[in-house]
Protein backbone atom coordinates (compact mmCIF):
# COMPACT_ATOMS: atom_id res chain seq x y z
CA UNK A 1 124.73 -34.61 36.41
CA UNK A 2 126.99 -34.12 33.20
CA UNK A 3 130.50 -35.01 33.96
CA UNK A 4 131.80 -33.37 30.35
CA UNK A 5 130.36 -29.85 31.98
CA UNK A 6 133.97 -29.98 34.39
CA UNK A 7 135.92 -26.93 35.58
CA UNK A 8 136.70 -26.59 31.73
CA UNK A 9 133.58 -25.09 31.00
CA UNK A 10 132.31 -23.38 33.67
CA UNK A 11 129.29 -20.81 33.52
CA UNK A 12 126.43 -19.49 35.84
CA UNK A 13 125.01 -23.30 36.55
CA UNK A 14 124.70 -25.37 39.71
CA UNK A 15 127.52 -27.46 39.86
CA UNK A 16 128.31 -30.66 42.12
CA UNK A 17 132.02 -29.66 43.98
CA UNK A 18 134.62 -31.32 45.78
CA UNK A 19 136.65 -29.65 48.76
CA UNK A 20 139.02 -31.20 50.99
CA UNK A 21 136.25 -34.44 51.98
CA UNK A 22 132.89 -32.40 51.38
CA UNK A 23 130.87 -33.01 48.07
CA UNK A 24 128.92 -29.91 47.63
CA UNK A 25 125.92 -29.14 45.23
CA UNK A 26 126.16 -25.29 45.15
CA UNK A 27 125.31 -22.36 42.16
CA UNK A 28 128.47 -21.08 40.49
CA UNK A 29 128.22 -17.30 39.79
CA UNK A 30 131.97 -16.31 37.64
CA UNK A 31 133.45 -13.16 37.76
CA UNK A 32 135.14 -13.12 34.49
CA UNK A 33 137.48 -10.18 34.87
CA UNK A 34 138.93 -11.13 38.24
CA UNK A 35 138.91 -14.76 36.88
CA UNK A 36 137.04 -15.76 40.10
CA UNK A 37 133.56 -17.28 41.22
CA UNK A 38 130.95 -16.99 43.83
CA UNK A 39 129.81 -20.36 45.44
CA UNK A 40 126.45 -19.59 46.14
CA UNK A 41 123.93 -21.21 48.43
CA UNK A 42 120.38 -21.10 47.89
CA UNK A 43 119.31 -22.32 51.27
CA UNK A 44 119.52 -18.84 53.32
CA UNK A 45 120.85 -20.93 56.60
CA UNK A 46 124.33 -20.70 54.53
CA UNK A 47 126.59 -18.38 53.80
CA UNK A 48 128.29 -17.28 50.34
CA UNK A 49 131.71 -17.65 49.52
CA UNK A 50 132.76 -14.32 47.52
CA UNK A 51 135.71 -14.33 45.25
CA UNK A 52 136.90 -17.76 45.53
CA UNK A 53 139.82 -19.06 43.07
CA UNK A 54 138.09 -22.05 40.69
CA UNK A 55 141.27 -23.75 41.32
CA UNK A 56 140.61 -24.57 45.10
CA UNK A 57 137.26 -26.63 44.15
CA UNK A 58 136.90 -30.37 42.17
CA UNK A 59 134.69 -29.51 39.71
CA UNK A 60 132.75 -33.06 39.54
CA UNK A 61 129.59 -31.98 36.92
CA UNK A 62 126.77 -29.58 36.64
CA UNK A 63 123.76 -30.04 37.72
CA UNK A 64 121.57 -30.64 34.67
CA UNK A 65 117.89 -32.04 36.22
CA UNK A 66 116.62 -31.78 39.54
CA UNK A 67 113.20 -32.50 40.47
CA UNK A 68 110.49 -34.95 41.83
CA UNK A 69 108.58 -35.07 45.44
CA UNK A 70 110.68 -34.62 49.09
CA UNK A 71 108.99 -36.88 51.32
């Protein structure tokens, strides 16, 4: 995770998030010209979250690496 890659810099990356007690990894999609951003899950069991205000989230890090064998 790179902590420098905060709410500050935000673009179309997975991002670890804070909310309220929940840490989240979820994929950031940003709506520039509504100044918004889709928190998007890739595991179909979830929903989306349209249009949600960057504001509401702690922006922890991006994801940079993921990888290696589930067991």
């Amino acid at each position: 995770m790179r902590k420098s890659d905060g709410g500050q810099r935000l673009r179309d990356c997975v991002y670890v998030l804070r909310m309220d007690d929940a840490v989240l990894v979820k994929r950031l999609a940003l709506n520039p010209s509504r100044r918004t951003m889709m928190v998007c899950s890739d595991n179909p069991a979830y929903l989306n979250w349209p249009d949600c205000d960057p504001a509401d989230f702690d922006i922890v890090g991006r994801v940079i690496w993921a990888g290696g064998r589930v067991v």
